[in-house]
PDB file of N, CA and C in Angstrom:
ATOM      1  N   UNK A   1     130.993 -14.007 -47.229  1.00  0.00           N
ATOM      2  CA  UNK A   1     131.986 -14.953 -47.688  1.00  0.00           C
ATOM      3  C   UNK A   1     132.155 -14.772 -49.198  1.00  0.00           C
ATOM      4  N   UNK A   2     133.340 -14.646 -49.942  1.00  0.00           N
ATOM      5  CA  UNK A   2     133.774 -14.663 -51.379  1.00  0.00           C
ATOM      6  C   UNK A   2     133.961 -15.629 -51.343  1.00  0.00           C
ATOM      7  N   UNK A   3     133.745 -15.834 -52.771  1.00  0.00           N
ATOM      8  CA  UNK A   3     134.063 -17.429 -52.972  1.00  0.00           C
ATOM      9  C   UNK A   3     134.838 -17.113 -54.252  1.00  0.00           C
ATOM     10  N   UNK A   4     136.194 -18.023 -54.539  1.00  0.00           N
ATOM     11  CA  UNK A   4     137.306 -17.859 -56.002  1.00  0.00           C
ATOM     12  C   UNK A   4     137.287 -19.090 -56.067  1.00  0.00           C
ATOM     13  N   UNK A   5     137.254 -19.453 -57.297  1.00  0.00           N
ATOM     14  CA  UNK A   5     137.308 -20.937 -57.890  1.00  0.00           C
ATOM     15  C   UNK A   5     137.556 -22.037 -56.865  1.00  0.00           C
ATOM     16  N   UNK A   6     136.364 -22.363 -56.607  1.00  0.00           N
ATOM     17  CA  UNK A   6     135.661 -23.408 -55.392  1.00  0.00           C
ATOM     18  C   UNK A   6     136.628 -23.174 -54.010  1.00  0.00           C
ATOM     19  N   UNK A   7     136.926 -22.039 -53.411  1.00  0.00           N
ATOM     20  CA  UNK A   7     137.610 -22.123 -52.503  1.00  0.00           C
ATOM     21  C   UNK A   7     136.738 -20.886 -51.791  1.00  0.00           C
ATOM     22  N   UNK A   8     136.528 -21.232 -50.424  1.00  0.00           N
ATOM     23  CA  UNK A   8     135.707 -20.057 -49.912  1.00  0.00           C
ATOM     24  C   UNK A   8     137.027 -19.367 -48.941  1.00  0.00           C
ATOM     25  N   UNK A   9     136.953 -18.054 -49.019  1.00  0.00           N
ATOM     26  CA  UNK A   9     137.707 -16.999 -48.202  1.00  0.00           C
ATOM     27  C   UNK A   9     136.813 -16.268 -47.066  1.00  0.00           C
ATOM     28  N   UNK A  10     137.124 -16.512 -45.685  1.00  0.00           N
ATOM     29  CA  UNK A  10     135.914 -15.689 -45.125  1.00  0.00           C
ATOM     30  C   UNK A  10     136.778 -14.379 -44.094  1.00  0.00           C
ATOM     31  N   UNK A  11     136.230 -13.458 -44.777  1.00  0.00           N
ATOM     32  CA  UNK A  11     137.061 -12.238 -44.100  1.00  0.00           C
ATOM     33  C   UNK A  11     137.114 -11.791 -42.670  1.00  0.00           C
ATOM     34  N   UNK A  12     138.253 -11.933 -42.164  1.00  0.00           N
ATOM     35  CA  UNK A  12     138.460 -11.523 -40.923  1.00  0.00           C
ATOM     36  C   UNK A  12     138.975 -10.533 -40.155  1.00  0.00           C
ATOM     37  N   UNK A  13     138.130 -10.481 -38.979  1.00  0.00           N
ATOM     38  CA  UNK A  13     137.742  -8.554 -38.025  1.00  0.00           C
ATOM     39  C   UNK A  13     139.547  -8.615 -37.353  1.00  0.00           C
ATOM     40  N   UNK A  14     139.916  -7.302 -37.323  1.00  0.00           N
ATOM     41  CA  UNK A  14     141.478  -7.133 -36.724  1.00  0.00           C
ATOM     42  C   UNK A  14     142.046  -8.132 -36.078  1.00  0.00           C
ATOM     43  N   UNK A  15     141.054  -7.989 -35.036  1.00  0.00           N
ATOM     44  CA  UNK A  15     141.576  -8.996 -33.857  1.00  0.00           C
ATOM     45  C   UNK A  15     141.762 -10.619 -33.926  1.00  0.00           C
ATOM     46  N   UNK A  16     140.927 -10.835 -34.907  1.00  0.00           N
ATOM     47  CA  UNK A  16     141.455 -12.341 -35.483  1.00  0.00           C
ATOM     48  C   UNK A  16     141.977 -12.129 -36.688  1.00  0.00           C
ATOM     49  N   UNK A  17     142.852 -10.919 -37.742  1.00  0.00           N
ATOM     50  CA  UNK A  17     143.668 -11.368 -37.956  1.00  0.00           C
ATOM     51  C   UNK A  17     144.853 -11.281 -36.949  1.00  0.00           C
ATOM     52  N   UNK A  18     144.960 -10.182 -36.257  1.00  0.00           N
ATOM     53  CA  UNK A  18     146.543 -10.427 -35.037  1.00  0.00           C
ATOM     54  C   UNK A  18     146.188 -11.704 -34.251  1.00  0.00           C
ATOM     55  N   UNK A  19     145.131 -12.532 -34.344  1.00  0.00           N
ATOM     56  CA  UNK A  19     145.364 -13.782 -33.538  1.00  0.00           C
ATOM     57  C   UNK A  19     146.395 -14.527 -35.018  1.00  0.00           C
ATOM     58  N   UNK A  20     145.434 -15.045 -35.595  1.00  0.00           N
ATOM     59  CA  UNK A  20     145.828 -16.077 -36.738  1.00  0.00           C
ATOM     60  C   UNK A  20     147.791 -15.128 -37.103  1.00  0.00           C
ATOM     61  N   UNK A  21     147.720 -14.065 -37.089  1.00  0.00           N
ATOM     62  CA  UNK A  21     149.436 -13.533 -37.277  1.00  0.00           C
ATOM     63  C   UNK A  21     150.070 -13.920 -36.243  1.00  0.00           C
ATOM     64  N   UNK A  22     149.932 -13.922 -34.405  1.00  0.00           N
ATOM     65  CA  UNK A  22     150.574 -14.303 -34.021  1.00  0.00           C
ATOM     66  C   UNK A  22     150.956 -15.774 -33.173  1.00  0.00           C
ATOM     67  N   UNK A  23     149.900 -16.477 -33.820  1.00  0.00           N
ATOM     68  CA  UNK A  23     150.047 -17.903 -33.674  1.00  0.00           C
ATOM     69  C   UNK A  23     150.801 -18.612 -34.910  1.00  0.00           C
ATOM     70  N   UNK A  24     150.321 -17.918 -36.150  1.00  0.00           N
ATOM     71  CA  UNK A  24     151.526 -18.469 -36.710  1.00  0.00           C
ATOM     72  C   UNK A  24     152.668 -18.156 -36.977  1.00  0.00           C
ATOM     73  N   UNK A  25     153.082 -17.293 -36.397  1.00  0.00           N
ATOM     74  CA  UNK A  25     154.022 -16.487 -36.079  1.00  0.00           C
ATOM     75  C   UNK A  25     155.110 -17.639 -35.173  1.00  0.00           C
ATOM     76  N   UNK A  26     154.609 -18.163 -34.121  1.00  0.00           N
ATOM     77  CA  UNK A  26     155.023 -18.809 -32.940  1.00  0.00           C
ATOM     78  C   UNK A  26     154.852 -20.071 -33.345  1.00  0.00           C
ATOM     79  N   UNK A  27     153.923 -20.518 -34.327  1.00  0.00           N
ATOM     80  CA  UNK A  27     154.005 -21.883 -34.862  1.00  0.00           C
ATOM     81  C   UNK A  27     155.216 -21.766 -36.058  1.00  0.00           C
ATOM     82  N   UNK A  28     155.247 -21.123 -36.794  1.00  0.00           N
ATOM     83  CA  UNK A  28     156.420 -20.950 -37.184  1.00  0.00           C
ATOM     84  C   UNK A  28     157.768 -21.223 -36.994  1.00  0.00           C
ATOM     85  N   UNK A  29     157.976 -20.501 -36.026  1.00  0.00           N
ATOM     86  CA  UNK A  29     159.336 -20.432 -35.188  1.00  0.00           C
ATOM     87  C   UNK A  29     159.449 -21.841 -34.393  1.00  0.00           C
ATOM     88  N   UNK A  30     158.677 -22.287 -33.862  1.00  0.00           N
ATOM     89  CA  UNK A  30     158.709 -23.660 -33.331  1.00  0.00           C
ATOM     90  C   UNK A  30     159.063 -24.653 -34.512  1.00  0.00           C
ATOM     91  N   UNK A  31     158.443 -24.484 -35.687  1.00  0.00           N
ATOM     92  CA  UNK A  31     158.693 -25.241 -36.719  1.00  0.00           C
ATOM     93  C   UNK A  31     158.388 -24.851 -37.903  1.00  0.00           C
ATOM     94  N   UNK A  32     160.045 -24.176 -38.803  1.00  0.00           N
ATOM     95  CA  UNK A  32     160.034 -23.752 -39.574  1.00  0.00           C
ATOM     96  C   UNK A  32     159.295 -24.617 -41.311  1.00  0.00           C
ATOM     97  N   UNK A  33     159.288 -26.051 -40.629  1.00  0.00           N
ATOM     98  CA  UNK A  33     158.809 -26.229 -42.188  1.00  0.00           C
ATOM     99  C   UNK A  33     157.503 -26.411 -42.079  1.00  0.00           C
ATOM    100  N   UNK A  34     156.690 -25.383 -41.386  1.00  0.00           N
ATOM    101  CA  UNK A  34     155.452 -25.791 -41.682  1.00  0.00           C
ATOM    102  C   UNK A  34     154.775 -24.161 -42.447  1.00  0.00           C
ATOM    103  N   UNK A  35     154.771 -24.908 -43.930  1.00  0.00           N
ATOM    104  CA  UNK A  35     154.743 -23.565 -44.756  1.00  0.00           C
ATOM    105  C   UNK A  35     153.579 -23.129 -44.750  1.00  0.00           C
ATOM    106  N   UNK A  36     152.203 -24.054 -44.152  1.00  0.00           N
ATOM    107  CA  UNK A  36     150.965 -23.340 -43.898  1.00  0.00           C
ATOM    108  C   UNK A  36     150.835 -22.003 -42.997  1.00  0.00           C
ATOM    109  N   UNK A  37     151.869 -22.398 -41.565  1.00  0.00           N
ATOM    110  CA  UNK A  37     152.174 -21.093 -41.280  1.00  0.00           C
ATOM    111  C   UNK A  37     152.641 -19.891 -41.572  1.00  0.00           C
ATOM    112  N   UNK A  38     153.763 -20.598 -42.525  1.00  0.00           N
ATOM    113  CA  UNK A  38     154.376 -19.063 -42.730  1.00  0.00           C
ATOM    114  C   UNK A  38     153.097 -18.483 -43.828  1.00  0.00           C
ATOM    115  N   UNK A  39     153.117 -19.147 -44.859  1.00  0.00           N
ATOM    116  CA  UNK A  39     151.810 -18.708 -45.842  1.00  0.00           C
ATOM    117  C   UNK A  39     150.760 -17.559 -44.857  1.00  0.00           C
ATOM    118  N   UNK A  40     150.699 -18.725 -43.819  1.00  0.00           N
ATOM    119  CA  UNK A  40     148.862 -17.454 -42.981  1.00  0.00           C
ATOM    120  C   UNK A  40     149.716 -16.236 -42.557  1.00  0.00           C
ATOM    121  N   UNK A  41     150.802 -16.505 -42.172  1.00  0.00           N
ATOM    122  CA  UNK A  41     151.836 -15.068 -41.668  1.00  0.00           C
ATOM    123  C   UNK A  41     152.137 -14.358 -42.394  1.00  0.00           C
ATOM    124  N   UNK A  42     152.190 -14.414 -43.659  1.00  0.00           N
ATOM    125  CA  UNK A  42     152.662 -13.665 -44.906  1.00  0.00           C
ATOM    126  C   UNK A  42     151.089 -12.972 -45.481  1.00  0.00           C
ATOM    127  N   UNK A  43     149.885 -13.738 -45.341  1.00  0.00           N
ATOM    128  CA  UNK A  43     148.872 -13.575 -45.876  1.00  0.00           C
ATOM    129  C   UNK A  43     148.085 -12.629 -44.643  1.00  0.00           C
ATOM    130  N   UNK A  44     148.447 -12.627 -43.674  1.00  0.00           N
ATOM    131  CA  UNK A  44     147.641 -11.899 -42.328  1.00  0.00           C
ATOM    132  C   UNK A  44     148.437 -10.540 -42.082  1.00  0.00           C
ATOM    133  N   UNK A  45     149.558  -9.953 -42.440  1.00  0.00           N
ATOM    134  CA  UNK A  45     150.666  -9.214 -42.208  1.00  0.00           C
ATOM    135  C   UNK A  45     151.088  -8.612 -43.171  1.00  0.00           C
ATOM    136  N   UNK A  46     151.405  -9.599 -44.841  1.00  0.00           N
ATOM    137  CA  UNK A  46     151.803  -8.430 -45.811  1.00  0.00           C
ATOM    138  C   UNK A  46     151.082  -7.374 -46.758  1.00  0.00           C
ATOM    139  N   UNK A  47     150.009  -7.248 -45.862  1.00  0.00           N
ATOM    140  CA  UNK A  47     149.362  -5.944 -46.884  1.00  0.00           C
ATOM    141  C   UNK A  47     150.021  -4.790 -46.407  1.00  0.00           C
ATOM    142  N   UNK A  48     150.330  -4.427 -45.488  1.00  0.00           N
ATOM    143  CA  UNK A  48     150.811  -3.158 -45.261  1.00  0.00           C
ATOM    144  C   UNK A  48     152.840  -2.964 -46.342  1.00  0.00           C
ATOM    145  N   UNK A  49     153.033  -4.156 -45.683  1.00  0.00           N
ATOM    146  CA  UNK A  49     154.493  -4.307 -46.390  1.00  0.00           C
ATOM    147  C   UNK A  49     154.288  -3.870 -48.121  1.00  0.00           C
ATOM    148  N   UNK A  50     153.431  -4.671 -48.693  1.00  0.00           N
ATOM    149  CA  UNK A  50     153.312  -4.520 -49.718  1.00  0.00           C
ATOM    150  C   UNK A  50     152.580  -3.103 -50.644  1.00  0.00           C
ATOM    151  N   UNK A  51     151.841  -2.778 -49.542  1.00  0.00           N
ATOM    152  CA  UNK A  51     151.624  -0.802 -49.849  1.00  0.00           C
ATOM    153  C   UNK A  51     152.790   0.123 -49.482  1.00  0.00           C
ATOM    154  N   UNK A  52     153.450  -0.172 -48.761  1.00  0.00           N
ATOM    155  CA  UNK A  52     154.750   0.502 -48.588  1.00  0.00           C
ATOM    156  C   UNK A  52     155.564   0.235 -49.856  1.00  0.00           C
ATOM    157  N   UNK A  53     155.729  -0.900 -50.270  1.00  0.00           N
ATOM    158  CA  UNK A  53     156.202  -0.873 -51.060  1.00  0.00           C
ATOM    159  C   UNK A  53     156.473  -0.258 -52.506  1.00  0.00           C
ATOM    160  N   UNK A  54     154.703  -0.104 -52.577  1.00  0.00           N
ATOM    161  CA  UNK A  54     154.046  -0.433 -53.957  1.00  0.00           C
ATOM    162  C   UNK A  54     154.186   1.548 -53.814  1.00  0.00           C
ATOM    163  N   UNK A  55     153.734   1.830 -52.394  1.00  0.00           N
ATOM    164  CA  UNK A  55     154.142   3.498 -52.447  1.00  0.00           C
ATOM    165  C   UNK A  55     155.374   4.250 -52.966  1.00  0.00           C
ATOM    166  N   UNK A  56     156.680   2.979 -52.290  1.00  0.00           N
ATOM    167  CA  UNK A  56     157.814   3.779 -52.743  1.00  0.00           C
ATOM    168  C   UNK A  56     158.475   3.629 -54.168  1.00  0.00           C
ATOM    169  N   UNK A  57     157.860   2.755 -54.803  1.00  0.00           N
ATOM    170  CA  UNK A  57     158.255   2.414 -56.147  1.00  0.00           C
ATOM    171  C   UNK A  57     157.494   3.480 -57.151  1.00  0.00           C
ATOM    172  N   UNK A  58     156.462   4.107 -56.837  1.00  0.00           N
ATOM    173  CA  UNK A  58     155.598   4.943 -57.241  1.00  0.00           C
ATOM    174  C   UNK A  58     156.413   6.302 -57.342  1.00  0.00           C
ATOM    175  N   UNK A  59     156.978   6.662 -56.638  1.00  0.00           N
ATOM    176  CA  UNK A  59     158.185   7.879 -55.951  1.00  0.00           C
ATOM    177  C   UNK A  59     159.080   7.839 -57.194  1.00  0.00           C
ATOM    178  N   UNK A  60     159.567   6.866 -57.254  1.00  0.00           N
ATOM    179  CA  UNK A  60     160.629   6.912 -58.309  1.00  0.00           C
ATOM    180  C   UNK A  60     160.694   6.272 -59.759  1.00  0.00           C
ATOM    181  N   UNK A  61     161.043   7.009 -61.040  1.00  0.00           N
ATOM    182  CA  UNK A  61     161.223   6.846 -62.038  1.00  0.00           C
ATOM    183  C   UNK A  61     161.211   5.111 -62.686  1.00  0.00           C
ATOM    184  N   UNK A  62     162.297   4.813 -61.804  1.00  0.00           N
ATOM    185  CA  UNK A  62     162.239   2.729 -62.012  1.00  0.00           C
ATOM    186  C   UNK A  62     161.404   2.345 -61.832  1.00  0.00           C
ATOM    187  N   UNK A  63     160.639   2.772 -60.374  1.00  0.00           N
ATOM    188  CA  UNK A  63     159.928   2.023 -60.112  1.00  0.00           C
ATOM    189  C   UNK A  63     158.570   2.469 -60.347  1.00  0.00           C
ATOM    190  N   UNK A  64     158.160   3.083 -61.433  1.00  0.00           N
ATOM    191  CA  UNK A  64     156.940   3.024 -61.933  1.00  0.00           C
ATOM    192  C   UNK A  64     157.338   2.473 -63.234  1.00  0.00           C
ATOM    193  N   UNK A  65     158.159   2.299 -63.610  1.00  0.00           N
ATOM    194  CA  UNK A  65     158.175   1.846 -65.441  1.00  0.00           C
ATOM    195  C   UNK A  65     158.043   0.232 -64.686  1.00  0.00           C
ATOM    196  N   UNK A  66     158.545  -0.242 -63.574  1.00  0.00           N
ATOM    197  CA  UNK A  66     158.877  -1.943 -63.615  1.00  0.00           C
ATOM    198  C   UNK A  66     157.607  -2.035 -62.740  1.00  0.00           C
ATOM    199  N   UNK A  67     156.885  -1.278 -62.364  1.00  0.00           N
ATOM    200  CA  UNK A  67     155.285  -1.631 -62.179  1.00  0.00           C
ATOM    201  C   UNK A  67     154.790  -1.377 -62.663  1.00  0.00           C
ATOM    202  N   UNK A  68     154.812  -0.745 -63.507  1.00  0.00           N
ATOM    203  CA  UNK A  68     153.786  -0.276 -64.896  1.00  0.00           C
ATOM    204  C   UNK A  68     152.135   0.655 -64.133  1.00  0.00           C
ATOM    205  N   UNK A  69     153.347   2.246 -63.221  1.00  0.00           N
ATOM    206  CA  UNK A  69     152.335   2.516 -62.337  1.00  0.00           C
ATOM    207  C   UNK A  69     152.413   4.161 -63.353  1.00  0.00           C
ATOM    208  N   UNK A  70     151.717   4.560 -63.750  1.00  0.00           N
ATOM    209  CA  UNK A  70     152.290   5.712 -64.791  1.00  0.00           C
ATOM    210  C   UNK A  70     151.533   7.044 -63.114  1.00  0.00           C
TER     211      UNK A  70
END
């Protein structure tokens, strides 16, 4: 368990994160204002989005000066 300024994070094996992604996934959609869900859906799911990203900005000229990826 890590612990960041009094908040404990306890890391979780694949298969409970694709649980916790697709329950709130479906809690979600049932009810969009519940932003705890979308938060765990965004937090269980966007690492890959965000290495794709962070890859293709790397590729090109802009997008290493506006990430400051030399």
């Amino acid at each position: 368990m890590h612990i960041f300024e009094g908040q404990a994070r306890v890391p979780l094996k694949g298969w409970q994160q694709a649980a916790v992604a697709v329950g709130s996934a479906l809690g979600a959609l049932m009810n969009p204002a519940r932003a705890d869900l979308i938060a765990a859906l965004g937090e269980t799911t966007g690492k890959l989005a965000f290495q794709n990203l962070l890859d293709r900005m790397k590729k090109s000229h802009e997008g290493r000066v506006s990430c400051l990826c030399f």
